[in-house]
C-alpha atoms as a PDB file:
ATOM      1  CA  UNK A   1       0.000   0.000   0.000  1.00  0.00           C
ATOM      2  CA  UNK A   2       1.193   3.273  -1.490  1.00  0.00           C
ATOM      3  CA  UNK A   3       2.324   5.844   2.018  1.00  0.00           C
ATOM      4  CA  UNK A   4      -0.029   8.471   0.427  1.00  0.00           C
ATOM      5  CA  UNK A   5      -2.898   6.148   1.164  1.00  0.00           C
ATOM      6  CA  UNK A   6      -1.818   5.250   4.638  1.00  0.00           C
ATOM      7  CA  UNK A   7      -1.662   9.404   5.698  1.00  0.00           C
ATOM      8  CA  UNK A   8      -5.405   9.455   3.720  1.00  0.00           C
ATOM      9  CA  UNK A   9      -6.583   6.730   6.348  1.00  0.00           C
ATOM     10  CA  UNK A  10      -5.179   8.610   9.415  1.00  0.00           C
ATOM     11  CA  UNK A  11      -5.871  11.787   8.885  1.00  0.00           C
ATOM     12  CA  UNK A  12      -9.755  10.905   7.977  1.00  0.00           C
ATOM     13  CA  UNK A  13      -9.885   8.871  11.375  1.00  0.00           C
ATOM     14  CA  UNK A  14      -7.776  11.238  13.551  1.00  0.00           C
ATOM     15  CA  UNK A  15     -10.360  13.247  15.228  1.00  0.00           C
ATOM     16  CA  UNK A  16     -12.166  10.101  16.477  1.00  0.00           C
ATOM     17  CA  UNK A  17      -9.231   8.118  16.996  1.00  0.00           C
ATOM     18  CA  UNK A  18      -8.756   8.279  20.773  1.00  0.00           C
ATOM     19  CA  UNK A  19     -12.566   7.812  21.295  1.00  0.00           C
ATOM     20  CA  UNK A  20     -12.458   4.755  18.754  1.00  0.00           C
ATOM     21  CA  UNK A  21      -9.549   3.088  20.256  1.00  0.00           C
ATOM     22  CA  UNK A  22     -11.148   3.030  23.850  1.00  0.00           C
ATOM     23  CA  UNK A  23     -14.169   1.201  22.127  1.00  0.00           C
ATOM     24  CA  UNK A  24     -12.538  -1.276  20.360  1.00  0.00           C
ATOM     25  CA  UNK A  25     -10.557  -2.065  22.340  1.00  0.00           C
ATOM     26  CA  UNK A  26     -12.192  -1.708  25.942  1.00  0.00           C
ATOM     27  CA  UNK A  27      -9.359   0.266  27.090  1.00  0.00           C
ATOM     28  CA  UNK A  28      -7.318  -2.953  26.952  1.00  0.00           C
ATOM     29  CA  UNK A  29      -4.655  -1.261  25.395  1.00  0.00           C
ATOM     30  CA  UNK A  30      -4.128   1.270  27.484  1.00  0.00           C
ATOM     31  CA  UNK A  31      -3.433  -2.213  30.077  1.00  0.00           C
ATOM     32  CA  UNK A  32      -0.574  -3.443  27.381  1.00  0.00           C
ATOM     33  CA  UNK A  33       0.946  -0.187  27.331  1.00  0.00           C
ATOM     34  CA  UNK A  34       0.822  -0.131  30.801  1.00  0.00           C
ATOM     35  CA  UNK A  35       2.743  -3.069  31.323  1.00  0.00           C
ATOM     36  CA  UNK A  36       5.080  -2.990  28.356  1.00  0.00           C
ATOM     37  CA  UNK A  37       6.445   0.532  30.313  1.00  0.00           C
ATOM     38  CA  UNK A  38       7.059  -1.162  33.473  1.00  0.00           C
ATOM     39  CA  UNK A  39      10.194  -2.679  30.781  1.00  0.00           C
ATOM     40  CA  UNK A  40      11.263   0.834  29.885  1.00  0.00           C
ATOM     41  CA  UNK A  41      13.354   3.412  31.940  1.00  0.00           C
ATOM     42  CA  UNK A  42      13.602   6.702  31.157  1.00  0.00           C
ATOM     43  CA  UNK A  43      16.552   8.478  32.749  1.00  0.00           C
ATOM     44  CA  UNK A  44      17.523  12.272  32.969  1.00  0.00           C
ATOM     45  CA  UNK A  45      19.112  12.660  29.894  1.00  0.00           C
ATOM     46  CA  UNK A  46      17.405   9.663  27.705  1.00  0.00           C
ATOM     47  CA  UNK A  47      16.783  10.759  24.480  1.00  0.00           C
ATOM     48  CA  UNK A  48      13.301   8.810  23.233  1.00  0.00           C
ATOM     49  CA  UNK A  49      11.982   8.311  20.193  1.00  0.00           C
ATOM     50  CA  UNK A  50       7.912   7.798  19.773  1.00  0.00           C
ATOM     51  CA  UNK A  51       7.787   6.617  16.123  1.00  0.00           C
ATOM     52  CA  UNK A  52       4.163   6.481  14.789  1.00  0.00           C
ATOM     53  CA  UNK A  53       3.159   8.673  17.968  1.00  0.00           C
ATOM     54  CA  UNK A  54      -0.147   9.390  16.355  1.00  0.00           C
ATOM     55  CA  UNK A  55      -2.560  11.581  18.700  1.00  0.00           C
ATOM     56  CA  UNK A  56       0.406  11.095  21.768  1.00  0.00           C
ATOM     57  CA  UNK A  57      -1.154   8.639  24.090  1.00  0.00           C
ATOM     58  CA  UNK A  58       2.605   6.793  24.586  1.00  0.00           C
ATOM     59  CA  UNK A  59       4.436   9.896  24.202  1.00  0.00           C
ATOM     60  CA  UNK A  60       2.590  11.872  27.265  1.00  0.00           C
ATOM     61  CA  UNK A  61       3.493   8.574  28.919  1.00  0.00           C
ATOM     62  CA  UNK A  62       7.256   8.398  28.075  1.00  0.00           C
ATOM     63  CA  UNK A  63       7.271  12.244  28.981  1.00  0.00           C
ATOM     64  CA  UNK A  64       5.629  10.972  32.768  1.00  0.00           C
ATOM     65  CA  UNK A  65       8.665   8.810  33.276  1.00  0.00           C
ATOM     66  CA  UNK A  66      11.158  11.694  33.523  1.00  0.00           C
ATOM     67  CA  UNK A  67      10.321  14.939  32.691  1.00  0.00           C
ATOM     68  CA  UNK A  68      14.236  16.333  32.271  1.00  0.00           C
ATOM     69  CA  UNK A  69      14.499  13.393  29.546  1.00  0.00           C
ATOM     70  CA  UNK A  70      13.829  14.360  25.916  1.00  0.00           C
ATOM     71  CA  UNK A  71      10.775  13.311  24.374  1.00  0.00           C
ATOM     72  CA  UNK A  72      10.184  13.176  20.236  1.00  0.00           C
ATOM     73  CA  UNK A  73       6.685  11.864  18.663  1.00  0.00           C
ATOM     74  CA  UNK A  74       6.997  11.309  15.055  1.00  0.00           C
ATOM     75  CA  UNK A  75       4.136  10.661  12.410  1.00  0.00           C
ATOM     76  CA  UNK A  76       3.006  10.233   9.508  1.00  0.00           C
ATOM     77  CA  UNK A  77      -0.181  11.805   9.359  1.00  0.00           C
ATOM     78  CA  UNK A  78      -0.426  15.379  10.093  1.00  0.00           C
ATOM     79  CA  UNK A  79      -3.917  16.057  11.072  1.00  0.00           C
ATOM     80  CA  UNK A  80      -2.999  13.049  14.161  1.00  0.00           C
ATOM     81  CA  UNK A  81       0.106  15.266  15.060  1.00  0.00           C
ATOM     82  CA  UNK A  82      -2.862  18.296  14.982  1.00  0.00           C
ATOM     83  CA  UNK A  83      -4.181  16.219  17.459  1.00  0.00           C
ATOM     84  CA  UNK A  84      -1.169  15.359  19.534  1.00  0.00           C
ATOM     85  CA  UNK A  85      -0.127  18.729  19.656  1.00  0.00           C
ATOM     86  CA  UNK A  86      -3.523  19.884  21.178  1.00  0.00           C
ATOM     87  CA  UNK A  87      -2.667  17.200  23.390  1.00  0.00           C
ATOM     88  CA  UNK A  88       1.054  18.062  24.750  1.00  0.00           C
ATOM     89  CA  UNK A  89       1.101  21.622  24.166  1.00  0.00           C
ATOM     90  CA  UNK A  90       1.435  22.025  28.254  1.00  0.00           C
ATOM     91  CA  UNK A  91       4.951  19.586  28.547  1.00  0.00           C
ATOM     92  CA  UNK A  92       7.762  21.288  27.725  1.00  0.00           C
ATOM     93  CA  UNK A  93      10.017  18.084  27.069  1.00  0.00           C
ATOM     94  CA  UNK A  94       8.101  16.523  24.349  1.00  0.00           C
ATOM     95  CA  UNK A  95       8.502  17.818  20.506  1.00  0.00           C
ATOM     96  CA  UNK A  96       6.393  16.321  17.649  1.00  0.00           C
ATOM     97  CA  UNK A  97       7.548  16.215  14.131  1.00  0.00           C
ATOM     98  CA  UNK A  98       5.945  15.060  11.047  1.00  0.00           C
ATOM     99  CA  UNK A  99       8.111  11.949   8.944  1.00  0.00           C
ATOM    100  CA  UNK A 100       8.670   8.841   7.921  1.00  0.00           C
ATOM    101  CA  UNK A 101       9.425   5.978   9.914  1.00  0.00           C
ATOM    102  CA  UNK A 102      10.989   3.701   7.032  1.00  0.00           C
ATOM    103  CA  UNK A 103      13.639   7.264   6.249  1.00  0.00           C
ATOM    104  CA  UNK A 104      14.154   8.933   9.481  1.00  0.00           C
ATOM    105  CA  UNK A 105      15.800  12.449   9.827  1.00  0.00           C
ATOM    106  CA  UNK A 106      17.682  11.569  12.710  1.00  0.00           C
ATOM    107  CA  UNK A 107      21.456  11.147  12.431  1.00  0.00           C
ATOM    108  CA  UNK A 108      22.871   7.462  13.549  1.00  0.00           C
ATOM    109  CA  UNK A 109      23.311   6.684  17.178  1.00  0.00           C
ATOM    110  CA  UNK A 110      20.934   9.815  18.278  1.00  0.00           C
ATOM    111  CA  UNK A 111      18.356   7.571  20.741  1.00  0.00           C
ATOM    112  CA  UNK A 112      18.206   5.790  23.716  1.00  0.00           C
ATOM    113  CA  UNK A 113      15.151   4.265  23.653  1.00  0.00           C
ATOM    114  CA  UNK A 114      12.850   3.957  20.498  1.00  0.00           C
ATOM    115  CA  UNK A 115       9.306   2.617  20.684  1.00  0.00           C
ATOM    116  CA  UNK A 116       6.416   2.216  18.407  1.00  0.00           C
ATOM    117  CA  UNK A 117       2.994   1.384  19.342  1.00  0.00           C
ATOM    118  CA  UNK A 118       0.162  -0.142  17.078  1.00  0.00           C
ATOM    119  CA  UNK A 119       2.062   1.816  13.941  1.00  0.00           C
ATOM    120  CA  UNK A 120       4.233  -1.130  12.758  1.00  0.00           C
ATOM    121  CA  UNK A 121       1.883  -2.804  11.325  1.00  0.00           C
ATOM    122  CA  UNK A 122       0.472   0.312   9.134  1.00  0.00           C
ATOM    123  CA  UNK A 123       3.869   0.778   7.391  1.00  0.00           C
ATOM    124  CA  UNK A 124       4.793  -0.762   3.837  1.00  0.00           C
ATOM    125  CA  UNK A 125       8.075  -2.359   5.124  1.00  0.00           C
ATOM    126  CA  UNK A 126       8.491  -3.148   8.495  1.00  0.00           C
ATOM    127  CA  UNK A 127      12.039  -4.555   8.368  1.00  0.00           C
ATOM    128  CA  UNK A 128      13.200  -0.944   6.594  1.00  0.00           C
ATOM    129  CA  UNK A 129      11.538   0.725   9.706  1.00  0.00           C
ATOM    130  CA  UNK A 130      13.337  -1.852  12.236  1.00  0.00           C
ATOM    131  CA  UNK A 131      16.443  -1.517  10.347  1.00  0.00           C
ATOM    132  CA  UNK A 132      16.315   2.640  10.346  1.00  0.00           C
ATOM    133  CA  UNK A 133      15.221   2.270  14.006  1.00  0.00           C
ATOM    134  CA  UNK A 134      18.366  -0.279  14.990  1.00  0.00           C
ATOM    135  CA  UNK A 135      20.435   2.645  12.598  1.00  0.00           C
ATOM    136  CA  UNK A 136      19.207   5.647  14.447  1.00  0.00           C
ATOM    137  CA  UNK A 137      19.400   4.041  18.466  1.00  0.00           C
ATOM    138  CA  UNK A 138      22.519   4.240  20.006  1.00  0.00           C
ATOM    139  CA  UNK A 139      24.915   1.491  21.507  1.00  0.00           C
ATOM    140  CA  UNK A 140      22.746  -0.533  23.836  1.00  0.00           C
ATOM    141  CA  UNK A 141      19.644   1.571  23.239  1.00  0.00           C
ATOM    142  CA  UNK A 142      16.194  -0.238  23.614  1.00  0.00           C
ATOM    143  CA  UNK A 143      13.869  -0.577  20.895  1.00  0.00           C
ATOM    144  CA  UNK A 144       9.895  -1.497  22.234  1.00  0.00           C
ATOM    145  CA  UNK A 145       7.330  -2.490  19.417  1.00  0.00           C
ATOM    146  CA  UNK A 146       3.530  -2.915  21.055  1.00  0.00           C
ATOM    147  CA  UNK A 147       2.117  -4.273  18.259  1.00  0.00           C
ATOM    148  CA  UNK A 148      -1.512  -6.200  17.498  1.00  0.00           C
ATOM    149  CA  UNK A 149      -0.993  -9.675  17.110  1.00  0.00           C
ATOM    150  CA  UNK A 150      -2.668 -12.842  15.323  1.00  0.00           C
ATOM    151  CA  UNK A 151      -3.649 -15.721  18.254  1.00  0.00           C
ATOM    152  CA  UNK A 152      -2.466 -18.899  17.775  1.00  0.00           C
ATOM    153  CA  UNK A 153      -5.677 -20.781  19.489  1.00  0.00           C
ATOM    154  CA  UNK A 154      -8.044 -21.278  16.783  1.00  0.00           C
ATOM    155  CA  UNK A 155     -11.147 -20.441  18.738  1.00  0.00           C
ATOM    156  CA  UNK A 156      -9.562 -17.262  20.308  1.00  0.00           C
ATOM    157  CA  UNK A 157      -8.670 -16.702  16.488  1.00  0.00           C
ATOM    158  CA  UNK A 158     -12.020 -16.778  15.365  1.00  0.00           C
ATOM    159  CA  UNK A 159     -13.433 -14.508  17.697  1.00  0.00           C
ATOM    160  CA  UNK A 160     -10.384 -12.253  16.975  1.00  0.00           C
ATOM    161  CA  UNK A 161     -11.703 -11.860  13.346  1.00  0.00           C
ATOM    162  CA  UNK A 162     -14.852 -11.690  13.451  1.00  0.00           C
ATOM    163  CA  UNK A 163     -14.942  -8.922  16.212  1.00  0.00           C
ATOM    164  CA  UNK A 164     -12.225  -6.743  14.501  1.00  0.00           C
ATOM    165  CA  UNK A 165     -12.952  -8.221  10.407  1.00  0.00           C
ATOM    166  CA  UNK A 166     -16.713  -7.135  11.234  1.00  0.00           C
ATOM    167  CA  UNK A 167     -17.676  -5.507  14.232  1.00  0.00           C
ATOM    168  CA  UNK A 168     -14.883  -2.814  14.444  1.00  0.00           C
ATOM    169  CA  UNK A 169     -16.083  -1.431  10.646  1.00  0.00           C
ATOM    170  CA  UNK A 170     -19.357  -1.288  11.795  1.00  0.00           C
ATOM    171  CA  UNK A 171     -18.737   0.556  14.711  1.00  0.00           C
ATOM    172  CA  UNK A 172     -16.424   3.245  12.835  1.00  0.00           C
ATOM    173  CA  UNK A 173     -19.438   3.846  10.375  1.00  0.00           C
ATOM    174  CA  UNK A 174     -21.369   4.497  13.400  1.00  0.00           C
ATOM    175  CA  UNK A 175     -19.260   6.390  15.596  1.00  0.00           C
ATOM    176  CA  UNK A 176     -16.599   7.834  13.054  1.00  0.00           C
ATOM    177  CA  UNK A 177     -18.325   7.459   9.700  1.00  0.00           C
ATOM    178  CA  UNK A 178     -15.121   6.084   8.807  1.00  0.00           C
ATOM    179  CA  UNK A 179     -16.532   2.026   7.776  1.00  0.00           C
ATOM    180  CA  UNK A 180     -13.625   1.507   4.802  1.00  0.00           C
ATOM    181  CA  UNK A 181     -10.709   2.709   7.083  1.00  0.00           C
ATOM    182  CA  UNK A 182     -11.304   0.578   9.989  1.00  0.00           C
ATOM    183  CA  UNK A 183     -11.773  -2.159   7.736  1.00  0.00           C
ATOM    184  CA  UNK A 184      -8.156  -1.635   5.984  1.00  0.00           C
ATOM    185  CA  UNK A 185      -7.148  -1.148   9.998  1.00  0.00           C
ATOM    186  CA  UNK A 186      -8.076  -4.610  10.544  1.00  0.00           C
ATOM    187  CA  UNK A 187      -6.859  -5.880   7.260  1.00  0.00           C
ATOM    188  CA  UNK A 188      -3.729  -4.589   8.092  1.00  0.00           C
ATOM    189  CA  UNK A 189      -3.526  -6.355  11.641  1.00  0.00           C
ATOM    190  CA  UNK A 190      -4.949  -9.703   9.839  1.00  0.00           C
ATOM    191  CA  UNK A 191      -1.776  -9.329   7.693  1.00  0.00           C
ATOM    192  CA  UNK A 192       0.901  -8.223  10.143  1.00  0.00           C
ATOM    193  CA  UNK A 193       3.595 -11.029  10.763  1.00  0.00           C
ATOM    194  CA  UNK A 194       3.864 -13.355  13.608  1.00  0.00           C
ATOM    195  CA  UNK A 195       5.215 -13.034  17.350  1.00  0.00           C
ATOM    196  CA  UNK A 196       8.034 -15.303  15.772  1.00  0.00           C
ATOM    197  CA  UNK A 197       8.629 -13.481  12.413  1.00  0.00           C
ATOM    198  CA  UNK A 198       8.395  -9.836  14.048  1.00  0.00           C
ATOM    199  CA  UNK A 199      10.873 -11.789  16.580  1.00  0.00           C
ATOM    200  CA  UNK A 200      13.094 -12.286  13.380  1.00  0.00           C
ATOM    201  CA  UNK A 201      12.683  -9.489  11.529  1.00  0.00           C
ATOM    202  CA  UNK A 202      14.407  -8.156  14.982  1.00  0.00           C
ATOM    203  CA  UNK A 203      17.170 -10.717  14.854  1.00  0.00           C
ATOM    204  CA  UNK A 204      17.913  -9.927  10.825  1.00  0.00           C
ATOM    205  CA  UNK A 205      18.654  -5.832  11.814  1.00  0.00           C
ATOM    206  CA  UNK A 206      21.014  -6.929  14.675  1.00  0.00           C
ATOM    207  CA  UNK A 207      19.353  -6.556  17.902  1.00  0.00           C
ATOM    208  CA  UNK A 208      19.796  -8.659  20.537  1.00  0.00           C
ATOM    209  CA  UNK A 209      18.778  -9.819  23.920  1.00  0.00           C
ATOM    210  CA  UNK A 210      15.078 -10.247  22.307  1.00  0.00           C
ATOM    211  CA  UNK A 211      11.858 -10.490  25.032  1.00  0.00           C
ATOM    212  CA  UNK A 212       8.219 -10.908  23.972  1.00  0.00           C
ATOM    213  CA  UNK A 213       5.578 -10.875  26.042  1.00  0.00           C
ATOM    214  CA  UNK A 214       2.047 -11.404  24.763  1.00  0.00           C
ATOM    215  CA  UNK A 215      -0.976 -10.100  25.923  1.00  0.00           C
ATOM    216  CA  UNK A 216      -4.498 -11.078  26.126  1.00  0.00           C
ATOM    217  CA  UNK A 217      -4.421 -14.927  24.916  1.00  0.00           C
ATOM    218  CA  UNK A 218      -2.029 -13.223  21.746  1.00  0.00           C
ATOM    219  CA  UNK A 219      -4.224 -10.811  20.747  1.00  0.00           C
ATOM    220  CA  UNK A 220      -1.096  -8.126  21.105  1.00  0.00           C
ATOM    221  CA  UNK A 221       3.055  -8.474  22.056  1.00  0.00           C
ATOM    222  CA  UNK A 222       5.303  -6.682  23.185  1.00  0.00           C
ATOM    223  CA  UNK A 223       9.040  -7.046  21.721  1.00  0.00           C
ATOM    224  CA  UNK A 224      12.253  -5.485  23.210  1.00  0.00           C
ATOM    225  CA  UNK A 225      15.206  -5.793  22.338  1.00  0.00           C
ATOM    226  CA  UNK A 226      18.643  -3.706  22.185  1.00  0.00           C
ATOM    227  CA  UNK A 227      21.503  -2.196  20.326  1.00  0.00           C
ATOM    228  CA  UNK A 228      24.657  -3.931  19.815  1.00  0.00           C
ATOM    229  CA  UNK A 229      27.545  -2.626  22.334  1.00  0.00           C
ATOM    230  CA  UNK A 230      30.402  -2.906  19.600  1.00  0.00           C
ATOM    231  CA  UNK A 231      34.004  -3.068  21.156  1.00  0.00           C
ATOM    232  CA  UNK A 232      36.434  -1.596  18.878  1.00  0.00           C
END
């Protein structure tokens, strides 16, 4: 899918976005984030990188951790930064910039700590964006991917699709008026790889020290892993 097409989807949901997530979800992934930041430690002088930040639910939280640390939120989609902004315009250490995940304007080695929530899977080549990701975090930085996930259990599967491959559309016609893009957001977590191959994908741009942690019978992981300490 062509990236022009992707920034049409989010910035026709974007106003609703926050509002749709708590519904389709149930709030349950405010409970993964929740637990995938008891893995992350901000420090003083951390620089962090929210990549696919959209309206800045993660961000805010990264920016709660530490405030002296320095927080970035970068997306895609302008009218969700529109939102984010509205959002953060009170916390002076976070910064929001509008780019592309898979071509980063960030020199090498400029991060601490990198994460990306529910954007992964919305991107046309998620090894490009691991690889820029493993190219922009420094030495021993941590990169943290909460991501929608396919369940293995067949019944748990089943249920899985038919609440997100029908229910979810109907509900953003109803709520959001936005049927077709929640439908391509579901379509897009049908397709999204594996706990295993995201695992991989990892593995291929050279991080290391590799954690999952599922969530909610596999319904959504959490992957961490880190930079490469190279001894010259």
């Amino acid at each position: 899918m062509a990236n022009n097409r992707i920034q049409t989807i989010f910035n026709t949901v974007s106003k609703d976005y926050d509002k749709m997530n708590d519904i389709i979800s149930f709030k349950q992934h405010d409970i993964w984030r929740n637990r995938t930041n008891k893995e992350i430690f901000v420090h003083d002088t951390s620089d962090v990188l929210d990549l696919c930040c959209g309206t800045g639910d993660w961000t805010i939280q990264l920016s709660n951790m530490n405030k002296k640390a320095n927080i970035i939120g970068l997306d895609f989609s302008e009218n969700m930064l529109l939102v984010a902004k509205q959002k953060t315009a009170h916390i002076k250490n976070i910064s929001l910039t509008q780019g592309d995940a898979m071509n980063l304007p960030y020199d090498d080695n400029s991060f601490d700590i990198v994460t990306v929530g529910f954007g992964l899977r919305n991107l046309p080549d998620y090894q490009a964006a691991i690889h820029e990701v493993h190219r922009v975090l420094k030495p021993g930085g941590q990169f943290v991917i909460l991501e929608t996930s396919n369940p293995k259990n067949k019944i748990v599967g089943s249920l899985f699709n038919f609440y997100f491959g029908r229910i979810m559309p109907m509900f953003g016609q109803l709520i959001a008026k936005s049927g077709d893009e929640y439908k391509w957001l579901y379509e897009s977590t049908r397709d999204f790889v594996s706990k295993e191959e995201l695992k991989q994908m990892m593995k291929n741009s050279k991080f290391t020290n590799i954690k999952v942690i599922s969530h909610n019978l596999g319904m959504a992981a959490t992957h961490i892993g880190f930079k490469e300490i190279t001894h010259e």
